[in-house]
Protein backbone atom coordinates (compact mmCIF):
# COMPACT_ATOMS: atom_id res chain seq x y z
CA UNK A 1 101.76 98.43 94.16
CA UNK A 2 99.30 100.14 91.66
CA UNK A 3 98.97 102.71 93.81
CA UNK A 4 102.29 103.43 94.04
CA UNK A 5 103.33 103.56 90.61
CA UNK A 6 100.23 106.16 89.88
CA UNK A 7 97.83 103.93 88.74
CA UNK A 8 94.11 103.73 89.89
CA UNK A 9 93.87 99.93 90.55
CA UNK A 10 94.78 96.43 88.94
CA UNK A 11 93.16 95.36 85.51
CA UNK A 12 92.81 91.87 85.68
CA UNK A 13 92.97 91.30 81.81
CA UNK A 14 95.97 92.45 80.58
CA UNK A 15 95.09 93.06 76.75
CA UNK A 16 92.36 95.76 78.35
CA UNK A 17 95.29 97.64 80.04
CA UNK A 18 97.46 97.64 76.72
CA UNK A 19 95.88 97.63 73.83
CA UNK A 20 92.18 99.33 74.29
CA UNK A 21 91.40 99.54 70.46
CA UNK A 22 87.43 99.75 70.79
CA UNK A 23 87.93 103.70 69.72
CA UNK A 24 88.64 102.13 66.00
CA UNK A 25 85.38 100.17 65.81
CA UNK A 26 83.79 103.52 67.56
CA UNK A 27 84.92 105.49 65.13
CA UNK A 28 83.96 103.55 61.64
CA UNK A 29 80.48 102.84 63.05
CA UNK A 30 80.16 107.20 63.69
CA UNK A 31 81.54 107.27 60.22
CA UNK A 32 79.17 104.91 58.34
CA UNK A 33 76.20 106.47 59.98
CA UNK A 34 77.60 109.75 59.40
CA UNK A 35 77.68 108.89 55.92
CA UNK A 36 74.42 106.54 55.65
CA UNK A 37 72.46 110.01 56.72
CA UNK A 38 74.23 111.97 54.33
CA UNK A 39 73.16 109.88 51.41
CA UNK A 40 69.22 110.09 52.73
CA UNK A 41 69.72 113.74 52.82
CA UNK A 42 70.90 114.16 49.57
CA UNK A 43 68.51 111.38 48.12
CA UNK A 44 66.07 113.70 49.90
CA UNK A 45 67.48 116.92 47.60
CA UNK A 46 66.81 115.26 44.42
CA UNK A 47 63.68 114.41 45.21
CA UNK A 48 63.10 118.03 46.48
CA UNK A 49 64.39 119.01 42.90
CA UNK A 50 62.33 117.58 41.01
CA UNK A 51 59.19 119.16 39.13
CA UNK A 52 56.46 117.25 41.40
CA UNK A 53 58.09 119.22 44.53
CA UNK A 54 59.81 122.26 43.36
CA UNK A 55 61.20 122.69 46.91
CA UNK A 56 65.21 123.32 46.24
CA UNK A 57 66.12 125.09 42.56
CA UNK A 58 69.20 124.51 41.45
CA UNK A 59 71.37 126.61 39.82
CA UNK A 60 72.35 126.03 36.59
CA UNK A 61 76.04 125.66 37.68
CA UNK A 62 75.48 122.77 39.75
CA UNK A 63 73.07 120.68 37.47
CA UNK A 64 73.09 119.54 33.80
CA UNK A 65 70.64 119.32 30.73
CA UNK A 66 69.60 115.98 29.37
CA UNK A 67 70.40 115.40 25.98
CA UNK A 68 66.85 114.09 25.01
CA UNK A 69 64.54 116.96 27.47
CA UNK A 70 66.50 120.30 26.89
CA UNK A 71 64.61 121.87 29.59
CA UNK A 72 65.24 119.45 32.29
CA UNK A 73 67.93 120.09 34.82
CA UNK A 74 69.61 117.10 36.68
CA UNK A 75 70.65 117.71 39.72
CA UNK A 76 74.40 116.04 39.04
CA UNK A 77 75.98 117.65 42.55
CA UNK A 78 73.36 115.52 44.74
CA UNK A 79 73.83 112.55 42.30
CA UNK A 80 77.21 112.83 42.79
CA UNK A 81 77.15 113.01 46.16
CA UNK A 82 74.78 110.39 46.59
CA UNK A 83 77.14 107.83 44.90
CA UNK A 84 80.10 109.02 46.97
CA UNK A 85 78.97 108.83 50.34
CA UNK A 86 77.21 105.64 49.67
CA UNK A 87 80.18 104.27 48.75
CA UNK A 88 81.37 104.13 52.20
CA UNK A 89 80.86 100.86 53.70
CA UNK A 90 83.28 99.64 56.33
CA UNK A 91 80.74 97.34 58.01
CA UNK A 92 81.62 94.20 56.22
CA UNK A 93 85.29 94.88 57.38
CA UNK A 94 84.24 96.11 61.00
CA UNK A 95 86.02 93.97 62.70
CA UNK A 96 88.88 92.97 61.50
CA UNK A 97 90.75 96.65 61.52
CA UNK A 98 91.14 96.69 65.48
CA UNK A 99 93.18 93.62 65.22
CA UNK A 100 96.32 96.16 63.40
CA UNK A 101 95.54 98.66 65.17
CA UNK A 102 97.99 97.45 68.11
C-alpha cells in the first residue's frame, strides 16, 4: 500500500511520519554556537586592541574616549557586540520550542 500511494515504506511511529520537528532543535543549537564563537572573536578584538597587543587600531569612529584617560580609546563596537551576541542563549529553553512547533 505504501508503495502505491508514492511512499518509500511504512514508518512504524506515526509522530516520526508527521511531525519531524528535530530541524528546530538543529537550528537553535547552529545558532547558539554561531553566536558563542562570535562573542570569543570579538572578546578576542578587544584584547587585540588594547595597548599590550596593538594588533587591530581602531578608528576613532568606532571607539570612544574615557572620561578620566583622554588618550585611551575603547573599543565600544566590540563591547557592544560582545554583549549582544552573548545575549543569545536558547539552551535553557532547548527543548521545549519543538513541542509548538507542530
Amino acid at each position: 500500500m505504501a508503495e502505491e500511494l508514492g511512499f518509500d515504506g511504512l514508518f512504524w511511529n506515526t509522530m516520526s511520519a508527521v511531525a519531524d520537528r528535530d530541524f528546530v532543535v538543529e537550528t537553535m543549537q547552529s545558532g547558539a554556537r554561531l553566536m558563542q564563537h562570535m562573542s570569543k572573536w570579538a572578546e578576542d578584538m578587544i584584547i587585540y586592541s588594547t595597548g599590550e597587543f596593538r594588533f587591530v587600531i581602531l578608528a576613532h569612529a568606532y571607539s570612544t574616549g574615557s572620561s578620566l584617560m583622554p588618550q585611551k580609546k575603547n573599543p565600544t563596537v566590540w563591547n557592544c557586540w560582545e554583549r549582544r551576541v552573548g545575549g543569545f542563549r536558547p539552551n535553557g529553553r532547548l527543548h521545549v520550542h519543538p513541542k509548538g512547533a507542530t
